[in-house]
C-alpha atoms as a PDB file:
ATOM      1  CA  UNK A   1     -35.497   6.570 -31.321  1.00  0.00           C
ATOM      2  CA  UNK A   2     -36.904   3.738 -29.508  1.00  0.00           C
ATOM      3  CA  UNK A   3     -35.601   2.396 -25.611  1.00  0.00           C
ATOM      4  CA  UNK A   4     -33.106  -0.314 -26.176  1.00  0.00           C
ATOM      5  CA  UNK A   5     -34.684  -3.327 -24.975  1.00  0.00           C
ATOM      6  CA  UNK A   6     -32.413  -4.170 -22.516  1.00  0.00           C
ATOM      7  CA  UNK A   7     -31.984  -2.262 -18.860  1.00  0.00           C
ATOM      8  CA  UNK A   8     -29.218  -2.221 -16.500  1.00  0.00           C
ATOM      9  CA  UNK A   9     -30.033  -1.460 -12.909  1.00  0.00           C
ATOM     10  CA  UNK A  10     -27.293  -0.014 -11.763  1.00  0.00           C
ATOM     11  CA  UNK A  11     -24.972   3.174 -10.754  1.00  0.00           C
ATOM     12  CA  UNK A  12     -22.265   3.392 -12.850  1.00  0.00           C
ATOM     13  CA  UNK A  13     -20.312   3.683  -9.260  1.00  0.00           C
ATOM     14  CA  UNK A  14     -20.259   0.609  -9.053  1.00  0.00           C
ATOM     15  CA  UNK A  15     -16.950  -1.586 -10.338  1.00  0.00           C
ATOM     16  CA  UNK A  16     -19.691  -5.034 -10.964  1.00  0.00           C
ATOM     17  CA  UNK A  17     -21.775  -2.353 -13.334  1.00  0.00           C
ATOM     18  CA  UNK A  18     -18.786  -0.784 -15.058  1.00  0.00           C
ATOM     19  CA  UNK A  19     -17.903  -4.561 -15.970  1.00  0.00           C
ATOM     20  CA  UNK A  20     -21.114  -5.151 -17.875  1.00  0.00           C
ATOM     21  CA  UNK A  21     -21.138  -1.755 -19.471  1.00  0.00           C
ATOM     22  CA  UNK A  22     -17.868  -2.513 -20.624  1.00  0.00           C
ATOM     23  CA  UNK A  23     -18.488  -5.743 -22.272  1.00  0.00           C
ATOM     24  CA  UNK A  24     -21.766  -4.111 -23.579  1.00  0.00           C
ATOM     25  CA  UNK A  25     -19.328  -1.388 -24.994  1.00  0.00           C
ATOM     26  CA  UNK A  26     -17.276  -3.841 -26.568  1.00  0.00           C
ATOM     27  CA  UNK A  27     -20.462  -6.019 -28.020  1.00  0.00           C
ATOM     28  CA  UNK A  28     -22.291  -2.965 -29.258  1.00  0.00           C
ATOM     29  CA  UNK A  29     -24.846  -3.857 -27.221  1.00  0.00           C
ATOM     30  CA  UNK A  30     -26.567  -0.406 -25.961  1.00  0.00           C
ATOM     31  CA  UNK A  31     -28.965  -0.870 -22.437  1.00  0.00           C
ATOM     32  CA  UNK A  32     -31.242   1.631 -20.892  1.00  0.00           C
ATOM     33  CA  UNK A  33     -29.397   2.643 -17.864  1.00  0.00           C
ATOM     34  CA  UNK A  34     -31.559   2.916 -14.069  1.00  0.00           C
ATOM     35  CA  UNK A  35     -28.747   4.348 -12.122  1.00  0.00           C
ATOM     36  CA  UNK A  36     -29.564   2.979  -8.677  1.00  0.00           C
ATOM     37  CA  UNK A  37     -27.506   2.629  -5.768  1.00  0.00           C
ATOM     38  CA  UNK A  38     -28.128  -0.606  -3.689  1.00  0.00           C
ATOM     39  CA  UNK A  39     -28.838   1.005  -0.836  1.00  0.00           C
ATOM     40  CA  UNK A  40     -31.816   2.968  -2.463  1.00  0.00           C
ATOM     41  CA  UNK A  41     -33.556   0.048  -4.042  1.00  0.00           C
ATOM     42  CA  UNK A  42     -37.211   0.438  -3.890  1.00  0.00           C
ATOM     43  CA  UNK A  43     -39.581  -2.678  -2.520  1.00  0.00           C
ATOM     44  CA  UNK A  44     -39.520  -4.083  -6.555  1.00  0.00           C
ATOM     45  CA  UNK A  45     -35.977  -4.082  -6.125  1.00  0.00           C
ATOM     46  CA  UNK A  46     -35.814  -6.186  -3.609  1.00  0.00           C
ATOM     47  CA  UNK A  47     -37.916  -8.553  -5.614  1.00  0.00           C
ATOM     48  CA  UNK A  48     -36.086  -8.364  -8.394  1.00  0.00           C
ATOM     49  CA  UNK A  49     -32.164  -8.692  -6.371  1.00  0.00           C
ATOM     50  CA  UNK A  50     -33.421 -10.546  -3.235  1.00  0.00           C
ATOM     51  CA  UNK A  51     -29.582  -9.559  -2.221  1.00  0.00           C
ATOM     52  CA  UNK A  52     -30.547  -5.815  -3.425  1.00  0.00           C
ATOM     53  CA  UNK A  53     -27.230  -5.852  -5.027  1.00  0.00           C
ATOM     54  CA  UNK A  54     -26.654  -4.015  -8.337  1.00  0.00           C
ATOM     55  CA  UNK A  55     -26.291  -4.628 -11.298  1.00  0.00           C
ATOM     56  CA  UNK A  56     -29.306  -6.377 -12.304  1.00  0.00           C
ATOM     57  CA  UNK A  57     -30.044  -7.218 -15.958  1.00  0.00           C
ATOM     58  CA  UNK A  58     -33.679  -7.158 -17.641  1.00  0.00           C
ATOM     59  CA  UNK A  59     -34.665  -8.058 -21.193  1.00  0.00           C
ATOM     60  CA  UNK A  60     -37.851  -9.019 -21.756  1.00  0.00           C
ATOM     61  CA  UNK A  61     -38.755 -12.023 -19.588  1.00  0.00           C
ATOM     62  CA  UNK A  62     -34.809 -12.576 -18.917  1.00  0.00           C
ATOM     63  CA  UNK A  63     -34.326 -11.438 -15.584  1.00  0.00           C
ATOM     64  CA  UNK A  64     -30.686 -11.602 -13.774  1.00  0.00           C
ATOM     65  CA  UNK A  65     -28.647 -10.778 -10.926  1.00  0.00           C
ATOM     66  CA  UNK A  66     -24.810 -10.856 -10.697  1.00  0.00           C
ATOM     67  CA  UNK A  67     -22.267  -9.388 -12.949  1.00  0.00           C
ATOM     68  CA  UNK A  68     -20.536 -12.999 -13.106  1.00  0.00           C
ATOM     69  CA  UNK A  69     -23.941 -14.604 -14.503  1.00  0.00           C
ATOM     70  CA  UNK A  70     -25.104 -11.732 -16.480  1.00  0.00           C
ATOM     71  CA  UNK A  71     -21.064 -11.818 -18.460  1.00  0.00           C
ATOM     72  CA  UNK A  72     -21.900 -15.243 -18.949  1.00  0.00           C
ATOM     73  CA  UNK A  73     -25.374 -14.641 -20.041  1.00  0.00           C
ATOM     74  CA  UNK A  74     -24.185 -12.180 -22.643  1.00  0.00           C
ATOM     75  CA  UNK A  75     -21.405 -14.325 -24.359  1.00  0.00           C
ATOM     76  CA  UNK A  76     -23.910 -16.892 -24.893  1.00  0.00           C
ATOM     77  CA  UNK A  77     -26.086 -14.801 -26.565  1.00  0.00           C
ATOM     78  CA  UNK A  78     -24.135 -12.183 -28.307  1.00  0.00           C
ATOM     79  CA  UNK A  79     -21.025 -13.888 -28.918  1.00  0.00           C
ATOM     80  CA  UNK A  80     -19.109 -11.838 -31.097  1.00  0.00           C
ATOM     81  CA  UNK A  81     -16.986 -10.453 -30.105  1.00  0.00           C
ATOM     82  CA  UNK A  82     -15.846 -12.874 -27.542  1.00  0.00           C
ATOM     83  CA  UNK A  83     -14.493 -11.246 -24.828  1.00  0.00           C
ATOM     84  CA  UNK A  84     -12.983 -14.768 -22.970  1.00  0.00           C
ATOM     85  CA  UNK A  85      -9.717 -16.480 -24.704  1.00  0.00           C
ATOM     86  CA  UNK A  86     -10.172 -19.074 -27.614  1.00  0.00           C
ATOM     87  CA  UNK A  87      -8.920 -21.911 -25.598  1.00  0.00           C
ATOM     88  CA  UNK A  88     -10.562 -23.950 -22.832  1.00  0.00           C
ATOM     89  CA  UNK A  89      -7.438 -23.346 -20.333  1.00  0.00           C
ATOM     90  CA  UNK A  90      -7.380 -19.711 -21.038  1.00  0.00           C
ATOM     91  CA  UNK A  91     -10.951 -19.417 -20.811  1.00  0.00           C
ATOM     92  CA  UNK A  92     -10.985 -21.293 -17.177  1.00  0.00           C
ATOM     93  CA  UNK A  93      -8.000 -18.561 -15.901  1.00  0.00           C
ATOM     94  CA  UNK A  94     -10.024 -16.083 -16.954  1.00  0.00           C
ATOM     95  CA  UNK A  95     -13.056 -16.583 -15.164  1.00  0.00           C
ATOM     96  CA  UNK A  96     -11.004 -17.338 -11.940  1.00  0.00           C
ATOM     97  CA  UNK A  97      -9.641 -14.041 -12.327  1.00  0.00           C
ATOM     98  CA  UNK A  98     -13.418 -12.747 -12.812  1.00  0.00           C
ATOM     99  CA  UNK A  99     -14.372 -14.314  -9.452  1.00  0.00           C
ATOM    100  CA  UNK A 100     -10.985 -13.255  -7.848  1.00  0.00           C
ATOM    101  CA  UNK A 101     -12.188  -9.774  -8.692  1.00  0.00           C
ATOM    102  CA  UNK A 102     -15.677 -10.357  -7.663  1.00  0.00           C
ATOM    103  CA  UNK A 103     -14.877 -11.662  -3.906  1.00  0.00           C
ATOM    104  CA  UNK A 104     -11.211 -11.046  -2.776  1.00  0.00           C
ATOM    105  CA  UNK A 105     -10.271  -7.987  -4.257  1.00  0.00           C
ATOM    106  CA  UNK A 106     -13.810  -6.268  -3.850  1.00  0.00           C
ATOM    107  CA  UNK A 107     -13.752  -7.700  -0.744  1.00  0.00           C
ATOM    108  CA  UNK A 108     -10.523  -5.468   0.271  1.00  0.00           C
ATOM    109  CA  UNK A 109     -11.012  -2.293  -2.272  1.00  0.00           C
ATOM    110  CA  UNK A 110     -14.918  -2.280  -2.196  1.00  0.00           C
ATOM    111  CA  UNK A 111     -16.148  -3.247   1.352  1.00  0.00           C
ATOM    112  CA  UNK A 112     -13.243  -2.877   3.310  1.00  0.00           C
ATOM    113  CA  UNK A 113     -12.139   0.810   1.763  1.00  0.00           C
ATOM    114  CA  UNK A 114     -15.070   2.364  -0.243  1.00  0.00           C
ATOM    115  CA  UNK A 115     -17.869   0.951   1.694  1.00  0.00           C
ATOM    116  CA  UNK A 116     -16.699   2.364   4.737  1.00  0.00           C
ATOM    117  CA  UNK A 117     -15.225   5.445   3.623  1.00  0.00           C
ATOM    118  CA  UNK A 118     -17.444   6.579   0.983  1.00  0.00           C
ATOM    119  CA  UNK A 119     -20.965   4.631   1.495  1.00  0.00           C
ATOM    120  CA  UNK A 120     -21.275   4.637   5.105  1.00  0.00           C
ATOM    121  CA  UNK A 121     -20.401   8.166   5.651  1.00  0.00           C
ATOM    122  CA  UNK A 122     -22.267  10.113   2.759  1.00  0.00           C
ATOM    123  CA  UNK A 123     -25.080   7.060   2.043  1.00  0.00           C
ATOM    124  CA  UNK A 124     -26.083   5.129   5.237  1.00  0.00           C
ATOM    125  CA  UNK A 125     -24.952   7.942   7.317  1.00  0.00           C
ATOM    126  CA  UNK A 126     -22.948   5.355  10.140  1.00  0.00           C
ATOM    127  CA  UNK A 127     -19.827   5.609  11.371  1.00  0.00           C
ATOM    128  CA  UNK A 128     -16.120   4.128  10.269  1.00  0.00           C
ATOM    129  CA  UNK A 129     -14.826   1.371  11.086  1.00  0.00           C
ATOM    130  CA  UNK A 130     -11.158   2.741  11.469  1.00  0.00           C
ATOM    131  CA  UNK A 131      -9.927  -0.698  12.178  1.00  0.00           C
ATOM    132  CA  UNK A 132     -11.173  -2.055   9.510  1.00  0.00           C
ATOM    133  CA  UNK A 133      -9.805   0.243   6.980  1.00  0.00           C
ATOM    134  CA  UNK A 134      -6.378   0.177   8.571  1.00  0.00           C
ATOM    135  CA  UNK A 135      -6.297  -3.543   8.420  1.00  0.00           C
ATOM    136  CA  UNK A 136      -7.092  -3.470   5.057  1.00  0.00           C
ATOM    137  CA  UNK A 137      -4.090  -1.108   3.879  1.00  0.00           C
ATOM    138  CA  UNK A 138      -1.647  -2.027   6.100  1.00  0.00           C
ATOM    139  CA  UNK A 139      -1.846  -6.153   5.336  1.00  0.00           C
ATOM    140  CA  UNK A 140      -4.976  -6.825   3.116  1.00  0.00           C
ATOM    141  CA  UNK A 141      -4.438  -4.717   0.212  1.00  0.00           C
ATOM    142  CA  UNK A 142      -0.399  -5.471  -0.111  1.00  0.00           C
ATOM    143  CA  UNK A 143      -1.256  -9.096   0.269  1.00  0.00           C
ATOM    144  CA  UNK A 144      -4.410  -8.780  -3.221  1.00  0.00           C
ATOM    145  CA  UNK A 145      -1.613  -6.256  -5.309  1.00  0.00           C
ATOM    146  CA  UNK A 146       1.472  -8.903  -4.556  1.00  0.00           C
ATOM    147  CA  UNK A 147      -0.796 -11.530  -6.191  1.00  0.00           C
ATOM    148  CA  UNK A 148      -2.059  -9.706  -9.284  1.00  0.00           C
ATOM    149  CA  UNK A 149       1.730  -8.657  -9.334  1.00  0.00           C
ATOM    150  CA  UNK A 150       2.300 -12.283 -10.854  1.00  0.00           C
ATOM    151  CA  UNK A 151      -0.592 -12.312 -13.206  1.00  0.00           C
ATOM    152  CA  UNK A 152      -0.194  -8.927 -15.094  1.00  0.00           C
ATOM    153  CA  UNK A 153       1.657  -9.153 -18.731  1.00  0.00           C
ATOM    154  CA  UNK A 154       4.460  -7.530 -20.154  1.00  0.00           C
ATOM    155  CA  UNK A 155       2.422  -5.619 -22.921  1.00  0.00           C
ATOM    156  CA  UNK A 156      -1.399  -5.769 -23.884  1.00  0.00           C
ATOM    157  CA  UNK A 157      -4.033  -7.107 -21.896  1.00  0.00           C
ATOM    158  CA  UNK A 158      -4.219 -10.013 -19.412  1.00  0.00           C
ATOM    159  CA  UNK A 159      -5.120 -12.819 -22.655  1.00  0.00           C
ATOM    160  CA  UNK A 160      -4.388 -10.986 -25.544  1.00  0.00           C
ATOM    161  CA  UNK A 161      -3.882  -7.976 -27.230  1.00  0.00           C
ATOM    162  CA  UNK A 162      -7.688  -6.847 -26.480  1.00  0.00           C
ATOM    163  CA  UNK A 163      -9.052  -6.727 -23.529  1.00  0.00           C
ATOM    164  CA  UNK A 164     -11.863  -9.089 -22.235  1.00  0.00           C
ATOM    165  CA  UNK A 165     -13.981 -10.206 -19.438  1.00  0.00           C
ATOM    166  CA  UNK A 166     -10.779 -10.762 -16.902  1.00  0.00           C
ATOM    167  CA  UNK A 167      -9.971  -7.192 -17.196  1.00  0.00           C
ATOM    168  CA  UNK A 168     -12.721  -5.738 -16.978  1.00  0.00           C
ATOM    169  CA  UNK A 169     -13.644  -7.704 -13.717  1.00  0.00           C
ATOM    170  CA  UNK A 170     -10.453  -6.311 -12.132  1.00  0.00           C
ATOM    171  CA  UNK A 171     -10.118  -2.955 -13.404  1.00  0.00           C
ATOM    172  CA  UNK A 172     -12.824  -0.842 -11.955  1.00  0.00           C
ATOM    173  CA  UNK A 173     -12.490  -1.733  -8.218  1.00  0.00           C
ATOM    174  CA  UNK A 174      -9.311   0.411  -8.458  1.00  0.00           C
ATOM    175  CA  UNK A 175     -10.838   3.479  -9.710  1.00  0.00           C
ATOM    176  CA  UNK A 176     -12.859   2.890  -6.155  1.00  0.00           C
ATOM    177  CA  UNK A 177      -9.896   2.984  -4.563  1.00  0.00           C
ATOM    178  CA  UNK A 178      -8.662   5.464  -5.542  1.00  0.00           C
ATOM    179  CA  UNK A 179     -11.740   8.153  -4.837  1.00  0.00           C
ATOM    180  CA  UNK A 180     -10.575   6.969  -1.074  1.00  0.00           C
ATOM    181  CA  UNK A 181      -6.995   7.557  -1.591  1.00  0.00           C
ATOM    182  CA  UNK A 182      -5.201   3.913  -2.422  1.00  0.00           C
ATOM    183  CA  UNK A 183      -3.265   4.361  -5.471  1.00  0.00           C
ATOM    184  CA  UNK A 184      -1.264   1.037  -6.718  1.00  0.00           C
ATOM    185  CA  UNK A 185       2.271   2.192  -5.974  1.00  0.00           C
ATOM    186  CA  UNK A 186       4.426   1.697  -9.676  1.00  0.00           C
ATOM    187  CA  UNK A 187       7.846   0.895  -7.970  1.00  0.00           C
ATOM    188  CA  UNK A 188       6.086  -2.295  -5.910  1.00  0.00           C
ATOM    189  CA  UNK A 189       3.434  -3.138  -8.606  1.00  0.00           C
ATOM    190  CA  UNK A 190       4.886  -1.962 -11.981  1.00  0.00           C
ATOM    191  CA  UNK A 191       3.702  -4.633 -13.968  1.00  0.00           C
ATOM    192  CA  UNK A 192      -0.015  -4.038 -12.391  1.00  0.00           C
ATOM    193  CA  UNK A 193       0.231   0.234 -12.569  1.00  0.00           C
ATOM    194  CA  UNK A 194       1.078  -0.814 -16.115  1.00  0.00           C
ATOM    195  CA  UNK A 195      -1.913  -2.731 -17.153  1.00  0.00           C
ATOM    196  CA  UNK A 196      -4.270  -0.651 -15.128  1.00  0.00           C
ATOM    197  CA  UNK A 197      -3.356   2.547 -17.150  1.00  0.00           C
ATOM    198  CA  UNK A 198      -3.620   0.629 -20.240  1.00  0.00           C
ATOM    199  CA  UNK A 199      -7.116  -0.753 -19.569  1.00  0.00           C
ATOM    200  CA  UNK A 200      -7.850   2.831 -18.306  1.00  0.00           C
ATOM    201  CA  UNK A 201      -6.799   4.394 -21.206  1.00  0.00           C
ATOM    202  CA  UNK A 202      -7.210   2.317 -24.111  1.00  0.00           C
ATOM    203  CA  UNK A 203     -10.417   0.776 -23.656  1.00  0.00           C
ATOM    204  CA  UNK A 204     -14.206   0.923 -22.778  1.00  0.00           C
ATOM    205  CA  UNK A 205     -13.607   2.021 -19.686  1.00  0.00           C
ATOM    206  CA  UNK A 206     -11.809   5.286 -20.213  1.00  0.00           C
ATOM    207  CA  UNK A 207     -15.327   6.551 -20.894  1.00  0.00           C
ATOM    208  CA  UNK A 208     -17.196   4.359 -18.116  1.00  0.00           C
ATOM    209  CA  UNK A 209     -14.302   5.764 -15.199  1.00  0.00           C
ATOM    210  CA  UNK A 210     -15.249   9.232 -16.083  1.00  0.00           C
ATOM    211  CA  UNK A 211     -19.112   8.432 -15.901  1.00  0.00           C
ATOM    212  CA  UNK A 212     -18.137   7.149 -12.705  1.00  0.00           C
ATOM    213  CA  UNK A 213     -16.475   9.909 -11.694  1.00  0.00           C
ATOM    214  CA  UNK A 214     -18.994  12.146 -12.694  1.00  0.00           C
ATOM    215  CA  UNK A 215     -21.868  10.393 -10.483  1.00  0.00           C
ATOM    216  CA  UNK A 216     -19.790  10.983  -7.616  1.00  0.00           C
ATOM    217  CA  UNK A 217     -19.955  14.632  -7.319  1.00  0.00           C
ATOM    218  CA  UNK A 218     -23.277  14.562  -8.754  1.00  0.00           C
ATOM    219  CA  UNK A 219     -26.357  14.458  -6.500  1.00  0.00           C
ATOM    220  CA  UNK A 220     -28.394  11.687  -6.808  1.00  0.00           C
ATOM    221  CA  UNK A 221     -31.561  13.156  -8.095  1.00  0.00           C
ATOM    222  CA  UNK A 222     -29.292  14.989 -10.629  1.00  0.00           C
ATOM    223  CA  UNK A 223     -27.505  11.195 -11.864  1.00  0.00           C
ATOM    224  CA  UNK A 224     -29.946  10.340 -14.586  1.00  0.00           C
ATOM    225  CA  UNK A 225     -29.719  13.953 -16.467  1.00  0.00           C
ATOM    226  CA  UNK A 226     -25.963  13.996 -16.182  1.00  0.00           C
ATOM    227  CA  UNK A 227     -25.676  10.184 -17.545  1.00  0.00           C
ATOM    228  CA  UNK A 228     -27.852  11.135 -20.508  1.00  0.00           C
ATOM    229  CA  UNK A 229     -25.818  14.181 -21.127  1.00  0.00           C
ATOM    230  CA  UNK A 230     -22.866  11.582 -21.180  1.00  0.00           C
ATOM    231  CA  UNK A 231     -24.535  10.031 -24.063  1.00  0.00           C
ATOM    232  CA  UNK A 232     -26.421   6.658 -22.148  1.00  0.00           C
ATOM    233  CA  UNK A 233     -29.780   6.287 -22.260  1.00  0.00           C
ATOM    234  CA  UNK A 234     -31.605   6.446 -19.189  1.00  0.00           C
ATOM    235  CA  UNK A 235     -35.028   3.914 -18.514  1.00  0.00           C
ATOM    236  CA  UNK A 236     -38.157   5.340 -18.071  1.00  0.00           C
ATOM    237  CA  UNK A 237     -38.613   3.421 -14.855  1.00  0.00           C
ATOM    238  CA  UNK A 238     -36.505   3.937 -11.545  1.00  0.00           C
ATOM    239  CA  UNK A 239     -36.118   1.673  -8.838  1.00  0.00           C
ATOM    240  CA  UNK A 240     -34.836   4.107  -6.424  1.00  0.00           C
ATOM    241  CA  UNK A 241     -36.778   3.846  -3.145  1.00  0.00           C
ATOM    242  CA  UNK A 242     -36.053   7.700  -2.327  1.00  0.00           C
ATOM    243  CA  UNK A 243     -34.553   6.347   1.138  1.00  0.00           C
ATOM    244  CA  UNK A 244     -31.283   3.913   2.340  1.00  0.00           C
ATOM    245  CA  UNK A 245     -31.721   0.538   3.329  1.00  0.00           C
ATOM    246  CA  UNK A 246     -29.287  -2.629   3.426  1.00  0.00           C
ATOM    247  CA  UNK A 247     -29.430  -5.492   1.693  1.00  0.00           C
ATOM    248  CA  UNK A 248     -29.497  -9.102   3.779  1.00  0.00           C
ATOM    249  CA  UNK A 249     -25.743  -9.123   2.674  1.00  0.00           C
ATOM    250  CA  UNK A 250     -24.235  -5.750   3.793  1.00  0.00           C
ATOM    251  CA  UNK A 251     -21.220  -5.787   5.460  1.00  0.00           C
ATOM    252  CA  UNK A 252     -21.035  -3.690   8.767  1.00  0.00           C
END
């Protein structure tokens, strides 16, 4: 069988690369996966995600970085089935939603909880910033779950009865969170513990959390052979530089 000809640099770890592979799940579009972190990027990484950020989208002389502009990328080219609302209202909430999820609440579950106690620790080998964390759980992360509180629906997904691009922005950072040991608390939130199980449960990502899970007790040499054995094709080519290094943007 031949290598799709899309790849997706990226390690399923990541929320911003579970969102792609997510929409790609519900195009049918199928990507060879290079299952970098950011912080092992090579030197052609770097040229290809000046930010080395992840994921990072290649098909043929289509090059792109950013979840946000590679979603938008593939509705305009594969655009059934849509995975944004039918009208041009819905279609504008949903994309704020997708950059909510992108800045603020990656911003609190991602860099603020994850980053520092899951990256720093076992990736970058540097210490904790306690204070940071703390901050995060004690005003931060009520402040992001009150607000997605008021956007959740009674039943089905957040436009619809199928899920689309603005869940699959939010969903994964909370799988993140979780590894670290923030679970969304159902008596506060029960409109948001509701959705999240349904997204986690009844679509796409069912399968993409578990990859997820997977990579993390997997070492990363051992990633691409345990993604293949999870049925995802793997590129011939990896951009993993063997060694950490920050991007311009990395948080401390």
């Amino acid at each position: 069988m031949s290598a799709p000809p899309v790849t997706l640099i990226g390690n399923p770890v990541s929320p911003y690369v579970r969102k792609i592979l997510a929409i790609c799940a519900v195009k049918g579009i199928e990507v060879a996966i290079d299952p970098i972190t950011p912080f092992r990027g090579d030197e052609a990484f770097s040229t290809i995600s000046p930010l080395r950020r992840i994921p990072v989208w290649i098909e043929g002389d289509v090059t792109l970085c950013d979840s946000s502009i590679i979603a938008q990328y593939i509705e305009e080219t594969r655009p059934e089935p849509s995975v944004l609302p039918a009208s041009a209202a819905e279609r504008a909430k949903a994309r704020w939603i997708e950059e909510y999820a992108d800045t603020r609440l990656f911003d609190v579950l991602g860099w603020k909880l994850f980053f520092q106690l899951a990256i720093k620790p076992r990736i970058l080998k540097e210490e904790i910033d306690r204070d940071l964390v703390e901050q995060a759980k004690a005003v931060e992360i009520p402040e992001t779950f009150d607000y997605l509180e008021t956007l959740m629906p009674d039943a089905g997904f957040l436009f619809g009865t199928e899920a689309g691009l603005a869940d699959f922005s939010l969903a994964p950072a909370f799988l993140n969170a979780r590894v670290v040991g923030v679970e969304v608390d159902t008596a506060r939130w029960p409109r948001l513990a509701a959705w999240l199980k349904r997204v986690e449960e009844e679509t796409p990502l069912k399968r993409l959390n578990a990859l997820a899970m997977a990579s993390l007790t997997t070492k990363l040499p051992d990633q691409p052979a345990m993604i293949a054995e999870h049925g995802y094709v793997i590129a011939a080519r990896s951009h993993d530089g063997g060694r950490a290094m920050r991007g311009p943007m990395s948080p401390v």
